[in-house]
N, C-alpha and C. Protein backbone atom coordinates (compact mmCIF):
# COMPACT_ATOMS: atom_id res chain seq x y z
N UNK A 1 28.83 32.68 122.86
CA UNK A 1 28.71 32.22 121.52
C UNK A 1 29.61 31.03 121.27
N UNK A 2 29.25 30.21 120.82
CA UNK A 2 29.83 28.97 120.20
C UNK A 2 30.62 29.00 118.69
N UNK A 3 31.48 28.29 118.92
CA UNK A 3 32.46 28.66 117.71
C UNK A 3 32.04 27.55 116.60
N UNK A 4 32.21 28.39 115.21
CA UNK A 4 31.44 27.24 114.32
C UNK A 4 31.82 26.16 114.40
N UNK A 5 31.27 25.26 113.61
CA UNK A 5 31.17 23.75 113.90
C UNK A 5 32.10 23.28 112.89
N UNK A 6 32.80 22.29 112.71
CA UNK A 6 33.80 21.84 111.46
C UNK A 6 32.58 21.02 110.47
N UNK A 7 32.45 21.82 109.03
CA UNK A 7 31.37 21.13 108.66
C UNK A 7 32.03 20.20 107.80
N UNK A 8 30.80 19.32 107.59
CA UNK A 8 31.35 18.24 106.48
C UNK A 8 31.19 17.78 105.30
N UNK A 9 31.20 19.00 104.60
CA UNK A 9 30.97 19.21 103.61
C UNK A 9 31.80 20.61 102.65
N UNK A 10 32.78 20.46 102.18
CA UNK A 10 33.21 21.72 101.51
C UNK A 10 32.56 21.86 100.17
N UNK A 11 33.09 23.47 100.05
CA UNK A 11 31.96 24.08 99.37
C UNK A 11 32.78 24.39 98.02
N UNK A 12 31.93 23.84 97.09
CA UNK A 12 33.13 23.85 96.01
C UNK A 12 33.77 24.98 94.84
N UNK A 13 34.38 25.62 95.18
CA UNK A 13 35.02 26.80 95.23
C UNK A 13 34.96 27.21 93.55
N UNK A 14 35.98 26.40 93.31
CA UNK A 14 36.81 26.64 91.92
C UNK A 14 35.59 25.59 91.00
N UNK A 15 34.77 25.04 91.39
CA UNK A 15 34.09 24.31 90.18
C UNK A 15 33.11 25.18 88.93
N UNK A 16 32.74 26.42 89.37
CA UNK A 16 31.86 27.44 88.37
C UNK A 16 33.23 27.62 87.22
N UNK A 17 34.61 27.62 87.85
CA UNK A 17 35.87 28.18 87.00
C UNK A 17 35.82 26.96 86.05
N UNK A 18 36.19 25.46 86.38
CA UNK A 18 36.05 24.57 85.97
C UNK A 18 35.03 24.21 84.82
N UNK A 19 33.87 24.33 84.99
CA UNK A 19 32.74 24.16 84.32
C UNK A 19 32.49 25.23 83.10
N UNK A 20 32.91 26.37 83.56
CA UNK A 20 33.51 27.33 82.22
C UNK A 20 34.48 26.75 81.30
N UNK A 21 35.54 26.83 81.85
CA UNK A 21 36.63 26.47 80.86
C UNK A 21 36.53 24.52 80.47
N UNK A 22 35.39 24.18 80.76
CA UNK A 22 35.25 22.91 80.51
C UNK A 22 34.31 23.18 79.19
N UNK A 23 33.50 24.26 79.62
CA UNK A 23 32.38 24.42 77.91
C UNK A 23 33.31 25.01 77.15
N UNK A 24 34.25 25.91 77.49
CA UNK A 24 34.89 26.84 76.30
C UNK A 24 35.93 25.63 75.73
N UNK A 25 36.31 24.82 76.45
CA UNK A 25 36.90 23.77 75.25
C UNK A 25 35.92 23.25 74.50
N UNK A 26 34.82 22.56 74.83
CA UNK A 26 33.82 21.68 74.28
C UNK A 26 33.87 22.47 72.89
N UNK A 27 33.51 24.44 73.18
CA UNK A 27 32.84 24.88 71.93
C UNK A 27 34.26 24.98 71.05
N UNK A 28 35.41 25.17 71.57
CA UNK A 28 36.28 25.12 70.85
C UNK A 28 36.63 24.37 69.92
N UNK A 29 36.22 22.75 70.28
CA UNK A 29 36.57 21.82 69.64
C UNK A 29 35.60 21.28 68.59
N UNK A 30 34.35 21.66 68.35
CA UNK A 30 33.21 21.81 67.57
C UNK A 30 33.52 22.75 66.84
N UNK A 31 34.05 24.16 67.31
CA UNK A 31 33.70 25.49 66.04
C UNK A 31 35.05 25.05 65.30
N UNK A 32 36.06 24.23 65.82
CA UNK A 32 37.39 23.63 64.90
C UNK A 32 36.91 22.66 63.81
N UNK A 33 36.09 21.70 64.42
CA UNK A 33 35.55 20.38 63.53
C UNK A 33 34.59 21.41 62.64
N UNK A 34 33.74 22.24 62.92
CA UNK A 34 33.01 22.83 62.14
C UNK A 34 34.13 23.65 60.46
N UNK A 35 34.75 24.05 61.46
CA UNK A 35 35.61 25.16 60.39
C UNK A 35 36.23 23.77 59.70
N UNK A 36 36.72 22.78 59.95
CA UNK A 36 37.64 21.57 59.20
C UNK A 36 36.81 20.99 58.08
N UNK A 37 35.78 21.25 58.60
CA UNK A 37 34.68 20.53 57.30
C UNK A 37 34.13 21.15 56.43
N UNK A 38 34.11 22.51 56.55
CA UNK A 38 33.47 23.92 55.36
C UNK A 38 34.46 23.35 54.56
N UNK A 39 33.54 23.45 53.08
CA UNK A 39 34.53 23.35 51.82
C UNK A 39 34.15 24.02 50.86
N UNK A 40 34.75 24.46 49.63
CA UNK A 40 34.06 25.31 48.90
C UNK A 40 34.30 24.58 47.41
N UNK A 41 33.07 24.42 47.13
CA UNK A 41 32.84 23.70 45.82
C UNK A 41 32.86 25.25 44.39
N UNK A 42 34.00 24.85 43.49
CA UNK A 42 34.06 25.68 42.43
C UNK A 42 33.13 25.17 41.21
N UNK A 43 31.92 26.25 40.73
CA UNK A 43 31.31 25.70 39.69
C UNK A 43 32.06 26.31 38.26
N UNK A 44 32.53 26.10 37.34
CA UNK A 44 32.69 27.33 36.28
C UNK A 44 31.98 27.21 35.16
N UNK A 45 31.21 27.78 34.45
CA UNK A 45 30.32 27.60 33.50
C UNK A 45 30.93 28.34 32.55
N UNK A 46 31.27 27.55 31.54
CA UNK A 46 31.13 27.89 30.31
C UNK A 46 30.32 27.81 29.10
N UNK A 47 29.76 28.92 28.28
CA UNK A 47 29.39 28.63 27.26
C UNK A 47 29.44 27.67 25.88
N UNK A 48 28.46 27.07 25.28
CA UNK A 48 29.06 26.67 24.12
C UNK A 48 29.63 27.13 23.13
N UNK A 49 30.30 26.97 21.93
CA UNK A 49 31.01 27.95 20.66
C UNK A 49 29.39 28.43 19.93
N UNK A 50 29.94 29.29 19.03
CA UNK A 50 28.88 29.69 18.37
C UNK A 50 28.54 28.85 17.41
N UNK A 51 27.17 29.14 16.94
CA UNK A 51 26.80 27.82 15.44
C UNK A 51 27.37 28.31 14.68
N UNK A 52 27.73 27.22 13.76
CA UNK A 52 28.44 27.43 12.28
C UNK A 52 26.78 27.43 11.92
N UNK A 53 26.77 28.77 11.07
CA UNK A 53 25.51 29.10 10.58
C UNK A 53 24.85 28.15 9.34
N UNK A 54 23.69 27.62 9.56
CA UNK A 54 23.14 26.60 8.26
C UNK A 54 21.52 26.41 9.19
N UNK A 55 21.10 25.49 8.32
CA UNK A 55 19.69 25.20 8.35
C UNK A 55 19.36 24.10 9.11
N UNK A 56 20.26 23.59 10.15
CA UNK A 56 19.94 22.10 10.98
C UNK A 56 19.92 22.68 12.46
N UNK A 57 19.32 21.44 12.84
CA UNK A 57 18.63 21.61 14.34
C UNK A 57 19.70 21.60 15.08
N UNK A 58 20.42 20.46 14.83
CA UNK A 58 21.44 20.82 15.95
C UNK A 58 23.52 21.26 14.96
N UNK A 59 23.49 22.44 14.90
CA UNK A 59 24.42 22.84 13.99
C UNK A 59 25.68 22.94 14.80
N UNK A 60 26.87 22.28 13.96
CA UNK A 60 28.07 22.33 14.49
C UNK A 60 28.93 23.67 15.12
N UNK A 61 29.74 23.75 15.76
CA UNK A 61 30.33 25.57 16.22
C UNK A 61 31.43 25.66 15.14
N UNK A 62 31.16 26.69 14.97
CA UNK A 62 32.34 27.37 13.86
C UNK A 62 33.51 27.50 14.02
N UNK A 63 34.53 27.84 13.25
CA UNK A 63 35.72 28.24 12.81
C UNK A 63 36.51 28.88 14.26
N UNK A 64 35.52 30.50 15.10
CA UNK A 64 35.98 31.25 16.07
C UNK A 64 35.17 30.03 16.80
N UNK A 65 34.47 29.40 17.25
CA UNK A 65 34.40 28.68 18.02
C UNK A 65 35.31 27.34 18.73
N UNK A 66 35.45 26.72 17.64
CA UNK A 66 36.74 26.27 17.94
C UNK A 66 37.86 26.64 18.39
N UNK A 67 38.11 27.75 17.96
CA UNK A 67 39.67 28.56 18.42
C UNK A 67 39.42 28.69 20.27
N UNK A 68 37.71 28.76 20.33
CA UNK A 68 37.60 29.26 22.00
C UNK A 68 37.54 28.09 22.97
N UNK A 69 37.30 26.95 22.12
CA UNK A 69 37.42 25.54 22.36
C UNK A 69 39.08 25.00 23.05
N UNK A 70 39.43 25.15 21.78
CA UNK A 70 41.44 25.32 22.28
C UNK A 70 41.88 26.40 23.03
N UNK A 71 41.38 27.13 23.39
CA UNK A 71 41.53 28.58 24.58
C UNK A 71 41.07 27.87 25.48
N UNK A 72 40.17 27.80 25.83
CA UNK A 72 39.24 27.11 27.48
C UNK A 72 40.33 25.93 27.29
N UNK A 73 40.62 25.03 26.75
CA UNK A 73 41.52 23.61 27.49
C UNK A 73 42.41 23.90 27.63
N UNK A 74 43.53 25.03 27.35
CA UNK A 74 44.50 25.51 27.41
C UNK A 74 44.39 26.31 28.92
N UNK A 75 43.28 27.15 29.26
CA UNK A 75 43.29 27.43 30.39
C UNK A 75 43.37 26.30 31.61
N UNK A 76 43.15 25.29 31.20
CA UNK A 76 42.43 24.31 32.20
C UNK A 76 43.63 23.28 31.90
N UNK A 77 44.22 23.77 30.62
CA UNK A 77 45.71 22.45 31.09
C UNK A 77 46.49 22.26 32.06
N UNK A 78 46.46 20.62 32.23
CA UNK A 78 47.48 20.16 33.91
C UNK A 78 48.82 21.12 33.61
N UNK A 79 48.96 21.80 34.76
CA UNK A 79 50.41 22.15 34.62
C UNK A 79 50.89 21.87 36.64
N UNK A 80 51.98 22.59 36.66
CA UNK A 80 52.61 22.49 38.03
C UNK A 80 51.47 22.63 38.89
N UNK A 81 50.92 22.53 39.77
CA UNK A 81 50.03 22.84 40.65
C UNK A 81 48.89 22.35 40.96
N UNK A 82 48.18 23.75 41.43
CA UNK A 82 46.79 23.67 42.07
C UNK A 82 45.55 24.06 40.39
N UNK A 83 44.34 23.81 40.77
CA UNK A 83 43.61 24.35 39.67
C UNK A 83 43.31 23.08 38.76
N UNK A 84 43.29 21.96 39.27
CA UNK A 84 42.91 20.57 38.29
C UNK A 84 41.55 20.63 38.55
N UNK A 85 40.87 19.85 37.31
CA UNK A 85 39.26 20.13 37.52
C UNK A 85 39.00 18.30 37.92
N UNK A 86 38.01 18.28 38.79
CA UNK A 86 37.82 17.18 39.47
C UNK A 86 36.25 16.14 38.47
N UNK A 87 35.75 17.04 37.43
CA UNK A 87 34.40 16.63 37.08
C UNK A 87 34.22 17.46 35.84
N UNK A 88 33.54 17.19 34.53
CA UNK A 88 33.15 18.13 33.79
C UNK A 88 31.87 17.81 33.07
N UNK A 89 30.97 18.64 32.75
CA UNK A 89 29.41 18.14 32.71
C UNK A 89 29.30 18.87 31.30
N UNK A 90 28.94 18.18 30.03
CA UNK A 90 28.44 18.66 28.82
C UNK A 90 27.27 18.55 28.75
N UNK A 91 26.28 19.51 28.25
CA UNK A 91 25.01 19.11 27.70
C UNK A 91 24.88 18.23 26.34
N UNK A 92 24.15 17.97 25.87
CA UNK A 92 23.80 16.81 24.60
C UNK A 92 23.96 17.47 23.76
N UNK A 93 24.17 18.77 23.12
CA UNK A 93 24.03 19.46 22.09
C UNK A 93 25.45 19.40 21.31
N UNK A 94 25.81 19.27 20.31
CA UNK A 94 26.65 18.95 19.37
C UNK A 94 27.51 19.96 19.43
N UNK A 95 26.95 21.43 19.27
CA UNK A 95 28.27 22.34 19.73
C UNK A 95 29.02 22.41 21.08
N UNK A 96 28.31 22.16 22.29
CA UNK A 96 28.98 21.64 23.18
C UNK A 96 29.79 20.59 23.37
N UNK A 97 29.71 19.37 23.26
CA UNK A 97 30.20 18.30 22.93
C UNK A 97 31.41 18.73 22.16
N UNK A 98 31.36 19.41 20.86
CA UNK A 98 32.39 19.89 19.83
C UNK A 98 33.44 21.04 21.63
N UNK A 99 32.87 21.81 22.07
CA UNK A 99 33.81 22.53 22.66
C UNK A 99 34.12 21.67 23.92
N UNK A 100 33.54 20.73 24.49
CA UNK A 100 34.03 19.83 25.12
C UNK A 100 35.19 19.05 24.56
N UNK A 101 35.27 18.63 23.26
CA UNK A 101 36.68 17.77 23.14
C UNK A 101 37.98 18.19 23.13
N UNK A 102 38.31 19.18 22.99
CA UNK A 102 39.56 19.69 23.12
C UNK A 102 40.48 19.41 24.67
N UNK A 103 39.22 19.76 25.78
CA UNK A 103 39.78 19.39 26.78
C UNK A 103 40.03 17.79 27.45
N UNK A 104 38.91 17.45 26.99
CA UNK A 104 38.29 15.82 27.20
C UNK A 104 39.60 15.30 26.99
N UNK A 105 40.41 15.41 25.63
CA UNK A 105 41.41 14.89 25.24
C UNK A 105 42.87 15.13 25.90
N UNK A 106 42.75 16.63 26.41
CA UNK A 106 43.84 17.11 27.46
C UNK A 106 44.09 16.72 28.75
N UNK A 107 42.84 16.38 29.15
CA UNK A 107 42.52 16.07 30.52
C UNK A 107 42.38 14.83 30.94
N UNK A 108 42.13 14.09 29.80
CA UNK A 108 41.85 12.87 29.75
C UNK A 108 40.42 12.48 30.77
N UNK A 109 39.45 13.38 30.93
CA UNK A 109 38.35 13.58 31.95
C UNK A 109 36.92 12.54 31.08
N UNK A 110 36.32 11.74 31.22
CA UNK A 110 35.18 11.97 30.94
C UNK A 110 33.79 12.03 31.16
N UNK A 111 33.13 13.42 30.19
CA UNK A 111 32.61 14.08 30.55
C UNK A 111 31.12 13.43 31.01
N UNK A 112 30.36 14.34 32.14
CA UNK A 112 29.01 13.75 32.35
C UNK A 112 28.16 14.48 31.05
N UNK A 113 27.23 13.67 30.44
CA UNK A 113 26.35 14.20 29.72
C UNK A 113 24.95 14.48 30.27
N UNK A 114 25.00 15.48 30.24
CA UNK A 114 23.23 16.33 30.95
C UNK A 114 22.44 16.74 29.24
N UNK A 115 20.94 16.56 29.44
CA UNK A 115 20.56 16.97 28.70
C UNK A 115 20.16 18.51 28.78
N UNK A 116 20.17 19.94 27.51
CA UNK A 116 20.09 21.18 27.34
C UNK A 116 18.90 21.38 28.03
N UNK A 117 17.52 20.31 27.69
CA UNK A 117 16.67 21.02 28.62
C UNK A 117 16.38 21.11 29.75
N UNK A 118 17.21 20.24 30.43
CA UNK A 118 16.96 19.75 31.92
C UNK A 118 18.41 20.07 32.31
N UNK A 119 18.72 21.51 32.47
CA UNK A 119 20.05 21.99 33.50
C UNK A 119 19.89 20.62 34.66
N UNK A 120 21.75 20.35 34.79
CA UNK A 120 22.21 20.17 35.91
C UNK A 120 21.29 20.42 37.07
N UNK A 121 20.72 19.61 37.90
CA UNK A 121 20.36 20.33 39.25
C UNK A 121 21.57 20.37 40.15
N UNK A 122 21.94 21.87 40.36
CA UNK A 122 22.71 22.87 41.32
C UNK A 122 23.11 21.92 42.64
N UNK A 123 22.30 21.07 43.27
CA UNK A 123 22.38 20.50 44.39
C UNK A 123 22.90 19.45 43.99
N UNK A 124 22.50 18.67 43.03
CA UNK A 124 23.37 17.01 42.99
C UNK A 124 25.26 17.51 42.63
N UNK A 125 25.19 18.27 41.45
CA UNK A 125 26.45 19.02 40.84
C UNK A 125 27.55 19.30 42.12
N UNK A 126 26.46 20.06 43.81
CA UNK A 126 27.29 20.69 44.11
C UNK A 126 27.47 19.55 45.39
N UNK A 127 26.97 18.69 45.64
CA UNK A 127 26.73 17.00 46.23
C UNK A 127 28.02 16.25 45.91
N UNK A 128 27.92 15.85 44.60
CA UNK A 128 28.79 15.32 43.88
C UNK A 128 30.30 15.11 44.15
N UNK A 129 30.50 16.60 43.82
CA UNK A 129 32.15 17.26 44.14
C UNK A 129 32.14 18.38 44.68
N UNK A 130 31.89 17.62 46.49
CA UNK A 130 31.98 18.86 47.25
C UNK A 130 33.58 19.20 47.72
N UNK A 131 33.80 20.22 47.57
CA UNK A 131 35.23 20.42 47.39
C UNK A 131 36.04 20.60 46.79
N UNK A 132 35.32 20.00 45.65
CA UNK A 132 36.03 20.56 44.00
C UNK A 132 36.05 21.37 43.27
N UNK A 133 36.29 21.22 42.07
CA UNK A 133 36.33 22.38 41.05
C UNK A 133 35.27 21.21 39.71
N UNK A 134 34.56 21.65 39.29
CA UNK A 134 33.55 21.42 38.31
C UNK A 134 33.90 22.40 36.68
N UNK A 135 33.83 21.60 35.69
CA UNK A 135 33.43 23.17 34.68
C UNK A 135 32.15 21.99 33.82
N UNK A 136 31.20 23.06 33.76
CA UNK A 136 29.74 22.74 32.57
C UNK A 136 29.66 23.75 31.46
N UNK A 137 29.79 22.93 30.75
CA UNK A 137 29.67 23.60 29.28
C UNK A 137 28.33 23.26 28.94
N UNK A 138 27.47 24.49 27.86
CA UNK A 138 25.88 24.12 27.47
C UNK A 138 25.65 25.65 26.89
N UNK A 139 24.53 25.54 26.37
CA UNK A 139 24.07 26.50 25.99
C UNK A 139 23.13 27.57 26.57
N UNK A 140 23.29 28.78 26.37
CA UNK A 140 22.97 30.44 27.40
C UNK A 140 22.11 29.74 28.35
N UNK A 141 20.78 29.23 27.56
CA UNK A 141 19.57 29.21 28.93
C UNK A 141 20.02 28.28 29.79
N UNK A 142 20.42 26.75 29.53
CA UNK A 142 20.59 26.32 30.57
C UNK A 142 21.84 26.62 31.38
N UNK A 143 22.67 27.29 31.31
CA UNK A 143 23.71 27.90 31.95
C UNK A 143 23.22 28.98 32.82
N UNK A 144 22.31 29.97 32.10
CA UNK A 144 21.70 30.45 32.82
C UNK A 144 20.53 30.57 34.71
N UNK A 145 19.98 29.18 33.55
CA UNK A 145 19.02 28.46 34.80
C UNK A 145 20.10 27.97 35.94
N UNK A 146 21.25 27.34 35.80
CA UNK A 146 22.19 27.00 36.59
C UNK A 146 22.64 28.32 37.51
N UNK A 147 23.08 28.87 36.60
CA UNK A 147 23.70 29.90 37.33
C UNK A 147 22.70 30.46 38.22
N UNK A 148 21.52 31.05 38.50
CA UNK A 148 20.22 31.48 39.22
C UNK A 148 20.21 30.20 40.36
N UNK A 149 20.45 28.65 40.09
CA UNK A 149 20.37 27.94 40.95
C UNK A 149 21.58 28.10 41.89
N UNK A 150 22.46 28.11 41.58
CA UNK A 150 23.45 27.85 42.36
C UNK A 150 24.05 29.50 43.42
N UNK A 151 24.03 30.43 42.33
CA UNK A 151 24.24 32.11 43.26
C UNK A 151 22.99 32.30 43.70
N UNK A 152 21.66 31.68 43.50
CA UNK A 152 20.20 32.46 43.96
C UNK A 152 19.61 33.13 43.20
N UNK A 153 18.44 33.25 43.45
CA UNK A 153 17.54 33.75 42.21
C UNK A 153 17.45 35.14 41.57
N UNK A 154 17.65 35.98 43.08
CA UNK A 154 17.37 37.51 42.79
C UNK A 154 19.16 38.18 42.63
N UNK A 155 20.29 37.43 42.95
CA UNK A 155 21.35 37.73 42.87
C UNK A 155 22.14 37.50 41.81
N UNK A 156 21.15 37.12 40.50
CA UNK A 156 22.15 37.19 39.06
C UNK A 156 21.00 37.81 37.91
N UNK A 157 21.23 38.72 37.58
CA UNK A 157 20.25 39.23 36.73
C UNK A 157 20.57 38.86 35.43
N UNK A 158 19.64 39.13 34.82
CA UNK A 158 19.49 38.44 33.05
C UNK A 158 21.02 38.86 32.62
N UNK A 159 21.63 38.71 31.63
CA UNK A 159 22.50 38.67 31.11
C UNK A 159 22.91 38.21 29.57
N UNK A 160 23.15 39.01 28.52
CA UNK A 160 23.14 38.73 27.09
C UNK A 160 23.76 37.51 26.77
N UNK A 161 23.79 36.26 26.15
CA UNK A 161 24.56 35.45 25.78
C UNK A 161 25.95 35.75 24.86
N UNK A 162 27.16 35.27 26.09
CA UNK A 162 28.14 35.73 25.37
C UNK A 162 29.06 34.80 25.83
N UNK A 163 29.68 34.02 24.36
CA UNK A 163 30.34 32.67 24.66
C UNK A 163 31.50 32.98 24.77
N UNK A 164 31.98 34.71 25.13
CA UNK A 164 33.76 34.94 25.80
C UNK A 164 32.97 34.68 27.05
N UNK A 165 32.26 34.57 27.87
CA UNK A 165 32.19 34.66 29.30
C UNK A 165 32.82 33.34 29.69
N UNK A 166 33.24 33.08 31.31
CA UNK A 166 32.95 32.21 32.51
C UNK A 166 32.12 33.04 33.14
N UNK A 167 31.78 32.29 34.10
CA UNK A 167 31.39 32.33 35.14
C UNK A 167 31.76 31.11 36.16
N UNK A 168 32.16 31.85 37.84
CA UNK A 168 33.00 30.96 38.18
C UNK A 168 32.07 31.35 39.47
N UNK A 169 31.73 30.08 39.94
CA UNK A 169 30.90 30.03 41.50
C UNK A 169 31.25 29.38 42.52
N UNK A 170 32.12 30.15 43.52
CA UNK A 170 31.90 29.56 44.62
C UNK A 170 31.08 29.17 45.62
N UNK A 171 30.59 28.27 45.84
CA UNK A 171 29.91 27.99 47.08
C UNK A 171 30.27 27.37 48.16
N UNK A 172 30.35 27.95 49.37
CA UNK A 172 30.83 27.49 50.30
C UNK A 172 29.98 26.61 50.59
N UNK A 173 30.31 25.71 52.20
CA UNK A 173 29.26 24.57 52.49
C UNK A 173 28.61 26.00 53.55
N UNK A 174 29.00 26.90 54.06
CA UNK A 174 28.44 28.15 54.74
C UNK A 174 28.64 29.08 54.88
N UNK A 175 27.39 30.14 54.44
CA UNK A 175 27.30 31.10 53.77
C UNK A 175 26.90 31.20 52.52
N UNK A 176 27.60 32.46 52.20
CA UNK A 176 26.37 32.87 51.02
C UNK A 176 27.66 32.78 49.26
N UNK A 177 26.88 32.15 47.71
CA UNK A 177 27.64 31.62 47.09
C UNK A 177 28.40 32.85 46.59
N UNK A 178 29.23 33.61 46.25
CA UNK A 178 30.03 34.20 44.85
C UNK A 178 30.25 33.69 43.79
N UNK A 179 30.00 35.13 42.94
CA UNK A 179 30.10 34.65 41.29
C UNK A 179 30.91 36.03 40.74
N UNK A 180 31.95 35.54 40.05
CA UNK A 180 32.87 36.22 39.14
C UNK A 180 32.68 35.53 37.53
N UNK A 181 32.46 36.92 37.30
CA UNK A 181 31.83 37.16 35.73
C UNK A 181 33.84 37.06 34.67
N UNK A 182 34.23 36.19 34.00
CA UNK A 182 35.49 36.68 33.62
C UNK A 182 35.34 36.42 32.13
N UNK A 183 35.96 37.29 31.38
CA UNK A 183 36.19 37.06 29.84
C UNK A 183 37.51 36.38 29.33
N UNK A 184 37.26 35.75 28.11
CA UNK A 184 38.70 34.55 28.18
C UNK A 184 38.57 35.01 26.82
């Protein structure tokens, strides 16, 4: 028998090891850039004040409305920190607008005007200021219609109009949105 031959060619040993830990960085460095870029856009919806009761189409908010007017900008006043609102969206309606100024003036923000019948679309809103914090003030239905856009359709059920509520929506850029119902 003849003793093997010196071949010329080696056989490359450690390259399957190589080629592993060559993808497990690759995915490493993607599921990092991935996770660096998720952001979570805050929607908070607030209601308008209630009508000061009378006989006009579009009627001013009352007395307790106002008081909830100076409550919501007081929540939302700059103080030390985190929690500044980056955008704020009023509908056209006069009692909104009325519970919009309290903050307008605190914040020195001003506001986008959307019209009551045509809610915000959910996607430009959440486009806009991705990453931010948002608050829309308007009245039940179109707050409503918003809210169904932005948490999903079958995941917010009807709900009585009630101008102590927020509602505060997170949406991540992935996954699925949350909504906390809070009274102020």
């Amino acid at each position: 028998m003849e003793p093997p031959g010196i071949t010329r060619h080696r056989r490359p040993f450690l390259a399957p090891l190589w080629v592993t830990f060559l993808a497990l960085l690759i995915a490493a460095a993607i599921a990092y850039t991935v996770y660096r870029g998720a952001a979570i856009t805050v929607v908070v919806l607030a209601s308008a004040g209630e009508k000061d009761p009378g006989t006009i189409d579009d009627p001013p908010i009352s007395a307790e409305g106002e008081r909830r007017a100076q409550r919501l900008a007081q929540m939302f006043a700059p103080g030390g920190g985190p929690g500044r609102l980056d955008a704020l969206y009023v509908s056209g309606e006069r009692r909104a607008q009325q519970t919009a100024a309290p903050l307008e003036e605190l914040l020195h923000l001003v506001p986008t005007i959307y019209d009551a019948r045509e809610a915000p679309a959910a996607a430009s809103v959440l486009h806009a200021h991705e990453g931010g914090t948002v608050l829309v003030i308007g009245g039940a239905a179109a707050l409503q219609q918003l809210l169904r856009q932005l948490a999903g359709a079958g995941s917010v059920a009807e709900v009585p109009a009630d101008p102590d509520l927020l509602y505060i929506v997170s949406v991540p850029s992935f996954g699925r949105p949350h909504v906390l119902r809070l009274k102020y």
